[in-house]
C-alpha atoms as a PDB file:
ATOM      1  CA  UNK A   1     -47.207 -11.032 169.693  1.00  0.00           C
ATOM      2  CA  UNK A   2     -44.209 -12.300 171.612  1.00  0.00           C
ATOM      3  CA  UNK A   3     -46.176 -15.876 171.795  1.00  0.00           C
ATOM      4  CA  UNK A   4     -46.956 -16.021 167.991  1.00  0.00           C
ATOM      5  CA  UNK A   5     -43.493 -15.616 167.597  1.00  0.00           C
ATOM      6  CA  UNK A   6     -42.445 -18.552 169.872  1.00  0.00           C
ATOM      7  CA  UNK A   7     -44.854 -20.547 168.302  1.00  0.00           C
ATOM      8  CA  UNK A   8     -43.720 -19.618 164.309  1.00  0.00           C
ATOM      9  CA  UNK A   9     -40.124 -20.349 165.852  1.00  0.00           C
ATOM     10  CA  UNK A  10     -40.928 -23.719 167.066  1.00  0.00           C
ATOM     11  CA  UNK A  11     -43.016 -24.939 164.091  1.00  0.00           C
ATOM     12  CA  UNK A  12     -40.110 -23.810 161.691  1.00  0.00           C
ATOM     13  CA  UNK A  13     -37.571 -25.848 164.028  1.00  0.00           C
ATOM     14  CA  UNK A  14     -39.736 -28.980 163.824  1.00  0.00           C
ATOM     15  CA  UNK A  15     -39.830 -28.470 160.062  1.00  0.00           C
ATOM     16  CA  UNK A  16     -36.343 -28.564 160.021  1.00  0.00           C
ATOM     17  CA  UNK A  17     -35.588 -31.303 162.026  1.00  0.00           C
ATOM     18  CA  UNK A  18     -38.319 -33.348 160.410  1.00  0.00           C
ATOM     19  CA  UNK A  19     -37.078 -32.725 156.831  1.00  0.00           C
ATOM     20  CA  UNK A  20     -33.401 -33.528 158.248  1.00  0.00           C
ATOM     21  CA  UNK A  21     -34.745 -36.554 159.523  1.00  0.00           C
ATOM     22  CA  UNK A  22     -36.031 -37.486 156.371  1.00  0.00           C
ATOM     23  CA  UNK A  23     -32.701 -36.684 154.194  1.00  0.00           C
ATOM     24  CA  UNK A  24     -31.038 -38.454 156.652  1.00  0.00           C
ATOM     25  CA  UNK A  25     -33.394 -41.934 156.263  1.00  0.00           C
ATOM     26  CA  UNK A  26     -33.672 -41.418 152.644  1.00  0.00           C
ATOM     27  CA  UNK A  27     -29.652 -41.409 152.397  1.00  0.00           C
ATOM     28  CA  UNK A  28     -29.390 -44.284 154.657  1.00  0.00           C
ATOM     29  CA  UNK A  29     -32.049 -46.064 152.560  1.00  0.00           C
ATOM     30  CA  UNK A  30     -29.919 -45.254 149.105  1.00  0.00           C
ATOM     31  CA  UNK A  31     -27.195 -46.681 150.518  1.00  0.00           C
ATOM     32  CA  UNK A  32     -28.438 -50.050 152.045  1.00  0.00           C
ATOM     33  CA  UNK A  33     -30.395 -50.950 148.506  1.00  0.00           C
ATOM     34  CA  UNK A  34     -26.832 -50.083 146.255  1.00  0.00           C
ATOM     35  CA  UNK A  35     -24.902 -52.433 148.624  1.00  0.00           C
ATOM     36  CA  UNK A  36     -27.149 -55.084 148.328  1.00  0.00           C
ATOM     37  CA  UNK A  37     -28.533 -54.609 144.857  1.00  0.00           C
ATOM     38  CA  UNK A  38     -24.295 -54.284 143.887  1.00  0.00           C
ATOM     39  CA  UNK A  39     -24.333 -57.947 145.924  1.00  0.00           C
ATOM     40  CA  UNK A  40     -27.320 -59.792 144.268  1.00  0.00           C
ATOM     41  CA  UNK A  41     -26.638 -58.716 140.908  1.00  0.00           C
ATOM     42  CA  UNK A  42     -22.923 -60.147 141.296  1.00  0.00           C
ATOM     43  CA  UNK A  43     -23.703 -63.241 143.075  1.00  0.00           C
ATOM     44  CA  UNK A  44     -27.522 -64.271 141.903  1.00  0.00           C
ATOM     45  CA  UNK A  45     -26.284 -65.339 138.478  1.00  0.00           C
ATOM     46  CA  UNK A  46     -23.813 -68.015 140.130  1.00  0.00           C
ATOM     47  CA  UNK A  47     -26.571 -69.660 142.310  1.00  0.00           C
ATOM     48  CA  UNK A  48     -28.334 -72.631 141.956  1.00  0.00           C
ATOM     49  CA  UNK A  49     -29.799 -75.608 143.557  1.00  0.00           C
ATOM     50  CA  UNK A  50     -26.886 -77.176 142.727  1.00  0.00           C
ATOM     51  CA  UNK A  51     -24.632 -74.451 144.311  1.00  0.00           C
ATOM     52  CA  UNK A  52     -27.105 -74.976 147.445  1.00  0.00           C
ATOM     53  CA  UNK A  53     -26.797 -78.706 147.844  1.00  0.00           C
ATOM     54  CA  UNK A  54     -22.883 -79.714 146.842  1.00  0.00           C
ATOM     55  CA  UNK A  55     -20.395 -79.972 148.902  1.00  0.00           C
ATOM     56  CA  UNK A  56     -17.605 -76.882 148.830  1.00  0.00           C
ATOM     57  CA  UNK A  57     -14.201 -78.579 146.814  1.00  0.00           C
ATOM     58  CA  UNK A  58     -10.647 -77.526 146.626  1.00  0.00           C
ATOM     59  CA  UNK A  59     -11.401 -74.572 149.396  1.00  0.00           C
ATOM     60  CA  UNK A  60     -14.468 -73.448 148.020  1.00  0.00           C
ATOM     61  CA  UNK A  61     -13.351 -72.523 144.645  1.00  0.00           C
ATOM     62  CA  UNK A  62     -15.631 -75.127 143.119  1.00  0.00           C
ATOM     63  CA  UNK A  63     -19.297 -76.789 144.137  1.00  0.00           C
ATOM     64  CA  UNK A  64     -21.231 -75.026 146.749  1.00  0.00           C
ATOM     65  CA  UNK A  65     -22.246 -74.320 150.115  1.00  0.00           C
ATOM     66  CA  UNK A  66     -24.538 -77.016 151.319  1.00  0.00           C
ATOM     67  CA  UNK A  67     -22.165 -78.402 154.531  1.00  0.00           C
ATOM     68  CA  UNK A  68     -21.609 -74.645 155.165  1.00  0.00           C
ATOM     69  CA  UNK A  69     -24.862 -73.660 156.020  1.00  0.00           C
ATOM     70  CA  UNK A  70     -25.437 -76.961 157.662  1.00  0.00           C
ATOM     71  CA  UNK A  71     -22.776 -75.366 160.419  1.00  0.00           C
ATOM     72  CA  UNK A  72     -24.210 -71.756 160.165  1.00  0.00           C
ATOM     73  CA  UNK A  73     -27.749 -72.923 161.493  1.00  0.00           C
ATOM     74  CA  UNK A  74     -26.160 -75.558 164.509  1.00  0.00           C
ATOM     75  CA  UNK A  75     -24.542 -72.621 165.421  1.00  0.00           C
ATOM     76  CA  UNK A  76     -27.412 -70.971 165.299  1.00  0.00           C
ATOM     77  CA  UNK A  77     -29.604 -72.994 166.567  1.00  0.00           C
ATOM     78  CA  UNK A  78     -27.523 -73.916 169.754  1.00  0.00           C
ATOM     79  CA  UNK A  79     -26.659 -70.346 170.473  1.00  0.00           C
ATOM     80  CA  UNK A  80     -30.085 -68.918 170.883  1.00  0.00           C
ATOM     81  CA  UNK A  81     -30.886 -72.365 173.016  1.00  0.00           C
ATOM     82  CA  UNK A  82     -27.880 -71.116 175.399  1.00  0.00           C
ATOM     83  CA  UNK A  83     -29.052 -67.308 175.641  1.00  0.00           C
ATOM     84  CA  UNK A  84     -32.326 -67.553 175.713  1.00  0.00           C
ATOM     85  CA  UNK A  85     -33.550 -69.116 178.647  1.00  0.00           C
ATOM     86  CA  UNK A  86     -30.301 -67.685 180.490  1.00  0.00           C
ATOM     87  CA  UNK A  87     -31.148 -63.828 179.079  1.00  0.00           C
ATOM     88  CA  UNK A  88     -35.188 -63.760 179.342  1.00  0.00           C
ATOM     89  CA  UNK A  89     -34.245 -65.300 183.544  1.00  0.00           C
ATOM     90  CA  UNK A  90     -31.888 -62.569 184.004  1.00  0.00           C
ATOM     91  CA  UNK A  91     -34.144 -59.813 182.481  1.00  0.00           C
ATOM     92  CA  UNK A  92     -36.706 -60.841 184.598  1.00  0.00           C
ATOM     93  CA  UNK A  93     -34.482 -60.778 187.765  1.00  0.00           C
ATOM     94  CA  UNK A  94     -33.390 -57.403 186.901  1.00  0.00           C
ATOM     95  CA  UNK A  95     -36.686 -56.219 186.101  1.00  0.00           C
ATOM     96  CA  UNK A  96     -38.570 -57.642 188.950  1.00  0.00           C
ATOM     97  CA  UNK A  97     -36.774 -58.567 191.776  1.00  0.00           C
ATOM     98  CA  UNK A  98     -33.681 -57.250 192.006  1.00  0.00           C
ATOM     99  CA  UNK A  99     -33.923 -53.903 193.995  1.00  0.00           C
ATOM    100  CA  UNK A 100     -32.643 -49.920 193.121  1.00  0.00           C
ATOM    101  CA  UNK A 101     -28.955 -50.361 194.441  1.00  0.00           C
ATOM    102  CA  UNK A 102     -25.535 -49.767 193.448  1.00  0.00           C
ATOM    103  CA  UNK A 103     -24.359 -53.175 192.431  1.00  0.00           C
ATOM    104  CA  UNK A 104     -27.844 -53.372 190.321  1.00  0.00           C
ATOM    105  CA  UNK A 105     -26.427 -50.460 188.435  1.00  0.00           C
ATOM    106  CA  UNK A 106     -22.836 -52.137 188.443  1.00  0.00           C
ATOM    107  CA  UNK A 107     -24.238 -55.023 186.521  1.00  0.00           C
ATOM    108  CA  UNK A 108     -26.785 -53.009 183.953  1.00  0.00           C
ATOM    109  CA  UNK A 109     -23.813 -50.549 183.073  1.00  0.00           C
ATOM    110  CA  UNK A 110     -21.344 -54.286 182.375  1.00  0.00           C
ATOM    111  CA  UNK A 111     -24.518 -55.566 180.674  1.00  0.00           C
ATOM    112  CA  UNK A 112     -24.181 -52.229 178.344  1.00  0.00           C
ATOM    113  CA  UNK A 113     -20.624 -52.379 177.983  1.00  0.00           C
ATOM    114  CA  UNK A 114     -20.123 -56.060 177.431  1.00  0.00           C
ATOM    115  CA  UNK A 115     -22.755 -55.107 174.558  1.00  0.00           C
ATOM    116  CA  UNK A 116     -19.921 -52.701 173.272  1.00  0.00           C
ATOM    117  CA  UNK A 117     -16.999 -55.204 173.762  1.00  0.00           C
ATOM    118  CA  UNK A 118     -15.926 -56.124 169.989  1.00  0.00           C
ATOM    119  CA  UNK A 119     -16.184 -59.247 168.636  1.00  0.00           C
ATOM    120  CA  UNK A 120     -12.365 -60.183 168.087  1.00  0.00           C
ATOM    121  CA  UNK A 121     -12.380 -60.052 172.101  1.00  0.00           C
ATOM    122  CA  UNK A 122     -14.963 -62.529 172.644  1.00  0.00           C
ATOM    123  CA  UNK A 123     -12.844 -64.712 170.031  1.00  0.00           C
ATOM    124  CA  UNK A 124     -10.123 -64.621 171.985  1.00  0.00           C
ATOM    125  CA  UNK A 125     -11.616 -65.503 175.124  1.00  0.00           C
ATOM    126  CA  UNK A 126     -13.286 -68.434 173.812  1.00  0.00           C
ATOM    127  CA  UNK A 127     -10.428 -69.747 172.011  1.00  0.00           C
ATOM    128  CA  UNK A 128      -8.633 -69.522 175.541  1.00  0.00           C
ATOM    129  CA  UNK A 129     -11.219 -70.505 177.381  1.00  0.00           C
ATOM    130  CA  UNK A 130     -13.626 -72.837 175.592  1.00  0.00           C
ATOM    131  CA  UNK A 131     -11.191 -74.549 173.029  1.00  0.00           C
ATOM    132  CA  UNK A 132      -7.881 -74.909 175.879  1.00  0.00           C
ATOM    133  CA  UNK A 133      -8.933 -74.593 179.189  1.00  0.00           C
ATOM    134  CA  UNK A 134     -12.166 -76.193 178.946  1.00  0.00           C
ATOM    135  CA  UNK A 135     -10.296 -78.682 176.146  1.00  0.00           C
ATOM    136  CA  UNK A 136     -13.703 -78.629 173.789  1.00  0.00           C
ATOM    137  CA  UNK A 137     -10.952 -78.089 170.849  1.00  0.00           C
ATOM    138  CA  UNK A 138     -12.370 -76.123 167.679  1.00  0.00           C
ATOM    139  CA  UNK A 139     -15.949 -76.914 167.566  1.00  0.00           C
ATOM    140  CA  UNK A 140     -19.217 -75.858 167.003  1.00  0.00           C
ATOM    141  CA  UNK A 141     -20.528 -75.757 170.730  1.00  0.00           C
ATOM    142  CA  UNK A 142     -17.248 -73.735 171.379  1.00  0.00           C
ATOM    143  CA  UNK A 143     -18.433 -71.608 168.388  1.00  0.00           C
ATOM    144  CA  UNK A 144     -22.130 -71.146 170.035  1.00  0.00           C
ATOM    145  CA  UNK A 145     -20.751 -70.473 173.779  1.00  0.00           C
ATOM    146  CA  UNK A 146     -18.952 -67.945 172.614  1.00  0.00           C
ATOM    147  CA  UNK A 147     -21.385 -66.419 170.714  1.00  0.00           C
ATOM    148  CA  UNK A 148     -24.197 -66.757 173.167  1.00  0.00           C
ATOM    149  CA  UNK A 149     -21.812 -64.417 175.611  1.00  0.00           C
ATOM    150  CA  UNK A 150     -21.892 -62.177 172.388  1.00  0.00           C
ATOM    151  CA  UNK A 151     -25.420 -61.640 172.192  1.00  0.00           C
ATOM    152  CA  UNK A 152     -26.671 -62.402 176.244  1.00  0.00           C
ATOM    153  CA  UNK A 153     -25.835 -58.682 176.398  1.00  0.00           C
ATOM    154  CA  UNK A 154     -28.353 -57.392 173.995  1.00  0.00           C
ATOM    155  CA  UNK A 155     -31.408 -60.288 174.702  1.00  0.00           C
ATOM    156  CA  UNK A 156     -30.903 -59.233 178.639  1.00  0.00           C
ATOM    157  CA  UNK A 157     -31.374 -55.526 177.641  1.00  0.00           C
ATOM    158  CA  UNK A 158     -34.149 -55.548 175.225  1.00  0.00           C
ATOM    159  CA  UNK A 159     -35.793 -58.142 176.878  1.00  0.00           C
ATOM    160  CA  UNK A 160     -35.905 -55.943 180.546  1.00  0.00           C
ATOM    161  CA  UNK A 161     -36.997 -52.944 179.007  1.00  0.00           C
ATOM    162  CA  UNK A 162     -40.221 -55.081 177.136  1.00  0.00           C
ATOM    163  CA  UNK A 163     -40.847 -56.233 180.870  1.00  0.00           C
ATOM    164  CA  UNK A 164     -40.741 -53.181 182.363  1.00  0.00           C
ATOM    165  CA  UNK A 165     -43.284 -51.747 179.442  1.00  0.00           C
ATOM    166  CA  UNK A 166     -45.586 -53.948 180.882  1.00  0.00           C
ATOM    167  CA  UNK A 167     -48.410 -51.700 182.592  1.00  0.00           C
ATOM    168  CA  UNK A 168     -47.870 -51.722 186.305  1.00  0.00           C
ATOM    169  CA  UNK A 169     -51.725 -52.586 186.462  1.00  0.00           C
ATOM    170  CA  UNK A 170     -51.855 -55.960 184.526  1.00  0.00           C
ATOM    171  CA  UNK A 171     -49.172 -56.921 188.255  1.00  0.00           C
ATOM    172  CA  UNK A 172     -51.152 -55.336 190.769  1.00  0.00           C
ATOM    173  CA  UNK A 173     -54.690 -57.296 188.892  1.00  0.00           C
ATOM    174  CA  UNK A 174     -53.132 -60.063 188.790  1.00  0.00           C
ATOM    175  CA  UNK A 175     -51.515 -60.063 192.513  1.00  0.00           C
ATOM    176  CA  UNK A 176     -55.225 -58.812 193.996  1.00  0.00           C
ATOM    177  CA  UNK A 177     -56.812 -61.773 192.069  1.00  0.00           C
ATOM    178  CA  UNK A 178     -54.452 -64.139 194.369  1.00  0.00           C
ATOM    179  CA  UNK A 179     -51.529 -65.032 192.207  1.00  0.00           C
ATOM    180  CA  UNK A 180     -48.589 -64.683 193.127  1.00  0.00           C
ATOM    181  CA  UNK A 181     -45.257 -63.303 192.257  1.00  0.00           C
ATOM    182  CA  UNK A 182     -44.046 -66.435 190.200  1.00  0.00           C
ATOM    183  CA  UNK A 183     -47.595 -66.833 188.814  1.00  0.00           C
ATOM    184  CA  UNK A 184     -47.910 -63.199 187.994  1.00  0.00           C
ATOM    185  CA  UNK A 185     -44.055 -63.390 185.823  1.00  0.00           C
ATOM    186  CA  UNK A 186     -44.962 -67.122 183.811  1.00  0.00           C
ATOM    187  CA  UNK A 187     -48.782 -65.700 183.146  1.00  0.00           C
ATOM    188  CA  UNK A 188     -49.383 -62.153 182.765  1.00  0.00           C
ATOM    189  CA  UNK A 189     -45.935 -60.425 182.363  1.00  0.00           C
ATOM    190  CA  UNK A 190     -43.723 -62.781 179.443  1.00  0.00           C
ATOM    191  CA  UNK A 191     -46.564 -63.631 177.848  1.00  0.00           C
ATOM    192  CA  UNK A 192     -47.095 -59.817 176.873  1.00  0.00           C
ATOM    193  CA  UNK A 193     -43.157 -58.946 176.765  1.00  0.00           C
ATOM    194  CA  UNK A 194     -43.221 -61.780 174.489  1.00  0.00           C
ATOM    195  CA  UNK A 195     -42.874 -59.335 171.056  1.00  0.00           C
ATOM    196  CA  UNK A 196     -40.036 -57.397 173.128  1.00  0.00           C
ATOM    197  CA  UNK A 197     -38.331 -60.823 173.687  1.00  0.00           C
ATOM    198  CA  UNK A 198     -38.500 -61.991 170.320  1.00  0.00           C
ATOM    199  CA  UNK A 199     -36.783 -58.992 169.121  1.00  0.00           C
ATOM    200  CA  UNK A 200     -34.033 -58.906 171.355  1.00  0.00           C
ATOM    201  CA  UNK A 201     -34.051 -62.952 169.844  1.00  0.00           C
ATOM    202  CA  UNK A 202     -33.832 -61.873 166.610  1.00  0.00           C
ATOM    203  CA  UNK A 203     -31.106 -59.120 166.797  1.00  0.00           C
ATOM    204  CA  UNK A 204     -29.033 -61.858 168.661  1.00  0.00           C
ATOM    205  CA  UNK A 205     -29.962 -63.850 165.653  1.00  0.00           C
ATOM    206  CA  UNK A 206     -28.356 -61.576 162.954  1.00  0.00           C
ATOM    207  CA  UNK A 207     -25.386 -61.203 165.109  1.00  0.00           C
ATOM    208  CA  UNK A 208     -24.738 -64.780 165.148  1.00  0.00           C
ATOM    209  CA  UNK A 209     -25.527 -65.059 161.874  1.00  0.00           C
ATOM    210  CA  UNK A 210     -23.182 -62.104 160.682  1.00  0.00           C
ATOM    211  CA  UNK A 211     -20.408 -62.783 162.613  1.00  0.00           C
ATOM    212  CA  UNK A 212     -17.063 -64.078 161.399  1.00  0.00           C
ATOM    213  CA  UNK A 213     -13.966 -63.524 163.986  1.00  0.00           C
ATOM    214  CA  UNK A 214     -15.361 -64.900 166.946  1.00  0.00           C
ATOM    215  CA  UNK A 215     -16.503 -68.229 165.069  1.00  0.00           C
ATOM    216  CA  UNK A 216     -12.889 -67.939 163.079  1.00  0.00           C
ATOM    217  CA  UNK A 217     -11.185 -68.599 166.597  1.00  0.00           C
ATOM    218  CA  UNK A 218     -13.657 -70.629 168.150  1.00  0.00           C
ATOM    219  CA  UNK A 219     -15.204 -72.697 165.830  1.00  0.00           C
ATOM    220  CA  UNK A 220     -12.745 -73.330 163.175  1.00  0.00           C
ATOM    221  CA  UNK A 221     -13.034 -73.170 159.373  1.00  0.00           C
ATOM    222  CA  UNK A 222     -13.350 -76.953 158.407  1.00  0.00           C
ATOM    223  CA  UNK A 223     -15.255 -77.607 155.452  1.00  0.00           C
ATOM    224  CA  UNK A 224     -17.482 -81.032 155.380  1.00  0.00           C
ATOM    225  CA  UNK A 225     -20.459 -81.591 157.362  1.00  0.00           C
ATOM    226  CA  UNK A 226     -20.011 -81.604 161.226  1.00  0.00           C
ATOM    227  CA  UNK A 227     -21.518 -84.855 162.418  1.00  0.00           C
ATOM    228  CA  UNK A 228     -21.420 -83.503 166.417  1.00  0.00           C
ATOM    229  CA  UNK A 229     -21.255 -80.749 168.404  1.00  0.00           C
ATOM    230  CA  UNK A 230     -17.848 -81.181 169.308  1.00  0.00           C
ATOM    231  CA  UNK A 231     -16.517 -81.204 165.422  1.00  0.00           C
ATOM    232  CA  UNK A 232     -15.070 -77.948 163.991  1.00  0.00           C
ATOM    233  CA  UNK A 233     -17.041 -76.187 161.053  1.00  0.00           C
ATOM    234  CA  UNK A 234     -17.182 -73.449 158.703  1.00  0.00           C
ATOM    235  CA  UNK A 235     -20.212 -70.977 158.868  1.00  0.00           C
ATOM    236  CA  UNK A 236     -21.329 -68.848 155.876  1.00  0.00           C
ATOM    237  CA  UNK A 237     -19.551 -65.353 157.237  1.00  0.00           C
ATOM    238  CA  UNK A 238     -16.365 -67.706 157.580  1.00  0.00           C
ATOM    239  CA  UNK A 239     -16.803 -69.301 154.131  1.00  0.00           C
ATOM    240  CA  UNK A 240     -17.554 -65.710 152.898  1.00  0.00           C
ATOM    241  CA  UNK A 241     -14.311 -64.029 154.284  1.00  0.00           C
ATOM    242  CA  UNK A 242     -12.076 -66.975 153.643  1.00  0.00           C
ATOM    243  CA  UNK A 243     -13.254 -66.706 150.146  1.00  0.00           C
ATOM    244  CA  UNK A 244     -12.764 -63.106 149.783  1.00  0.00           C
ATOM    245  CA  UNK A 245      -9.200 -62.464 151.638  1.00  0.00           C
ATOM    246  CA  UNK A 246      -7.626 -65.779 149.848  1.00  0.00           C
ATOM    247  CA  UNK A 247      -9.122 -64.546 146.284  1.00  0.00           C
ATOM    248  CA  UNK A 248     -10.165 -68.153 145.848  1.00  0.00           C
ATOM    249  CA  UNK A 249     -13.279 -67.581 144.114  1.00  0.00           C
ATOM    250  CA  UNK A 250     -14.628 -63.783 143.274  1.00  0.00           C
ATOM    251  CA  UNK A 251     -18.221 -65.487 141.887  1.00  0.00           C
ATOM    252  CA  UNK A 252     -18.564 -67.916 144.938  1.00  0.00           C
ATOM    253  CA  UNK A 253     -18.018 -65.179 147.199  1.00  0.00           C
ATOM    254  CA  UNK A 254     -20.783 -63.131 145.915  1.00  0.00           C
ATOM    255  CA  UNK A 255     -23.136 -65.976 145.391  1.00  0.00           C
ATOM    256  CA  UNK A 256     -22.433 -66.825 149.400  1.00  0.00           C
ATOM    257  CA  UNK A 257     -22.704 -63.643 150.387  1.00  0.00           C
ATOM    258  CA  UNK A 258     -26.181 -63.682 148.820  1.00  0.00           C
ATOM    259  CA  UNK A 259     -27.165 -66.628 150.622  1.00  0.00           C
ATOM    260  CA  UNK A 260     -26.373 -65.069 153.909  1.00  0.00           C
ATOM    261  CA  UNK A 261     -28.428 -61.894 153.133  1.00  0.00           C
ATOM    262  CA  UNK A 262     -31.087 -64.208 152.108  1.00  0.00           C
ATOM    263  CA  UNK A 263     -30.763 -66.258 155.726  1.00  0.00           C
ATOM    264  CA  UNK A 264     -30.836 -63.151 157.208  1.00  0.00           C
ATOM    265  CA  UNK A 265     -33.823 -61.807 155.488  1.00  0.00           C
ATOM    266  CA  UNK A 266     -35.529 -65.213 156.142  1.00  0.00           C
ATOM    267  CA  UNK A 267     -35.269 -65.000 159.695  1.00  0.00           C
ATOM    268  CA  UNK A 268     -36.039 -61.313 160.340  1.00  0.00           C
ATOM    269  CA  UNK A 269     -39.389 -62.011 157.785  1.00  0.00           C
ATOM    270  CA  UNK A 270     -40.313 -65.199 159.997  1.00  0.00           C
ATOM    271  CA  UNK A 271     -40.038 -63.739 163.155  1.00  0.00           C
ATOM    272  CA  UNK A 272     -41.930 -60.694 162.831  1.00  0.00           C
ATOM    273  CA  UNK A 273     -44.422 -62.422 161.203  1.00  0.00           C
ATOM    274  CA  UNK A 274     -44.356 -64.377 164.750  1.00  0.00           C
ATOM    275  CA  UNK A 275     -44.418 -61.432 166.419  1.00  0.00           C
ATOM    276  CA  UNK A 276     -47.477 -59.800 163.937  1.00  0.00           C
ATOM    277  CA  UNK A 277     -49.526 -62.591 165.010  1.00  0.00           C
ATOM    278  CA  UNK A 278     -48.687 -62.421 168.668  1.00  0.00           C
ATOM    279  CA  UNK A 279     -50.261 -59.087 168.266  1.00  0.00           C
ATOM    280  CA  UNK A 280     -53.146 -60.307 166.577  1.00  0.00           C
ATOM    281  CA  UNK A 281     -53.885 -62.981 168.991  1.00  0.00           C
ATOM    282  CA  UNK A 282     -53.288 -60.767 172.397  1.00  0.00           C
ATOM    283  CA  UNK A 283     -55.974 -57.767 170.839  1.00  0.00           C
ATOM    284  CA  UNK A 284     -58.257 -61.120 170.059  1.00  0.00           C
END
């Protein structure tokens, strides 16, 4: 009697908690598609290809946003070049060499807490750091240095834990077969981390992407084209808030802040798509 109890009282718990669960998705879904349906129907109306290919005049207030998101995907682009490689190496040094000590936990807890650090902070370093000490002025590779110290945090995380998901028998095959440690790591172990490693990629991606006060300090907020890596630019979260705080142009705001949930949506589509197929291909 005393067991059916137990069990009724468990099954009613789970109940809860699953229908609390689901309240609590449902709200969070509610809320996500009136922020961005509020967006698109504000700014789709003021979009257009030529909105996508002029140049930005008098501050943005008039023409569009083509030299803008020429700067948002260098950035971009040269971030994830710096923290990939240097993430998915130190991932796999934490993961599979480093041993069980106390300075290994030293550097996972800064790892977690640099994660944490906010991003006015990492501004500030890089404008002391990158665009003084270092002398690379406002520019776009001080922009993507300081953002690839942003987002190292989370593609060194994510990417460890999708290495150590790796079965501990696909190593120990691979090692009684011959190969050795470096073999083992470049054949058997990235290769299926590789969907684990592309999402740590792409959350570093939408933090890029998103972010405004580290590129603000860094970077700069100069409108034109950049034609090198050591010219200032303006990215779209940039353009976006200098729009909005200035009250330079309430329509152009909207219709950029469109665009960048579009980019955003772009890149999160395209690389799970990647990622889909990876799948595919590894169960082939």
């Amino acid at each position: 009697m005393n067991d059916i109890k137990i069990i009724t009282s468990s099954r009613i718990k789970e109940r809860v908690a699953f229908f609390l669960l689901w309240i609590f998705s449902i709200f969070t879904a509610i809320i996500l598609v009136l922020i961005v349906s509020d967006i698109i129907i504000k700014g789709a109306p003021h979009i257009s290809l030529d909105f996508l290919l002029e140049e930005p005049r008098k501050m943005g207030k008039e023409g569009g946003v083509f030299s803008v998101i020429v700067s948002t995907i260098y950035i971009v682009v040269l971030s994830i070049i710096f923290a990939a490689p240097i993430g998915v190496a130190a991932s796999v040094y934490l993961a599979e060499y480093a041993k069980e000590s106390t300075m290994l936990n030293i550097i996972r807890f800064g790892t977690e807490a640099l994660a944490g650090i906010p991003s006015i902070i990492y501004g500030l370093f890089g404008y002391s750091f990158f665009v003084f000490f270092l002398d690379l002025k406002y520019s776009i590779l001080s922009g993507a240095l300081t953002l690839t110290l942003m987002i190292l945090p989370t593609i060194i995380k994510t990417s460890e834990e999708a290495i150590k998901a790796v079965p501990k028998s696909y190593r120990e095959g691979s090692l009684a077969l011959g190969a050795t440690k470096l073999q083992t790591i470049r054949k058997i172990i990235i290769p299926d981390a590789i969907p684990g490693i592309l999402t740590g990629l792409i959350l570093g991606i939408g933090r890029v992407v998103g972010e405004s006060a580290a590129v603000l300090y860094t970077a700069g907020s100069s409108l034109g084209i950049p034609d090198s890596i050591f010219r200032p630019g303006r990215t779209l979260s940039v353009h976006l808030y200098t729009l909005a705080s200035e009250g330079i142009s309430i329509e152009n705001t909207y219709a950029t802040a469109v665009i960048l949930i579009a980019l955003v949506f772009i890149i999160n589509f395209s690389a799970n798509t990647l990622i889909n197929r990876i799948f595919i291909a590894r169960r082939r």
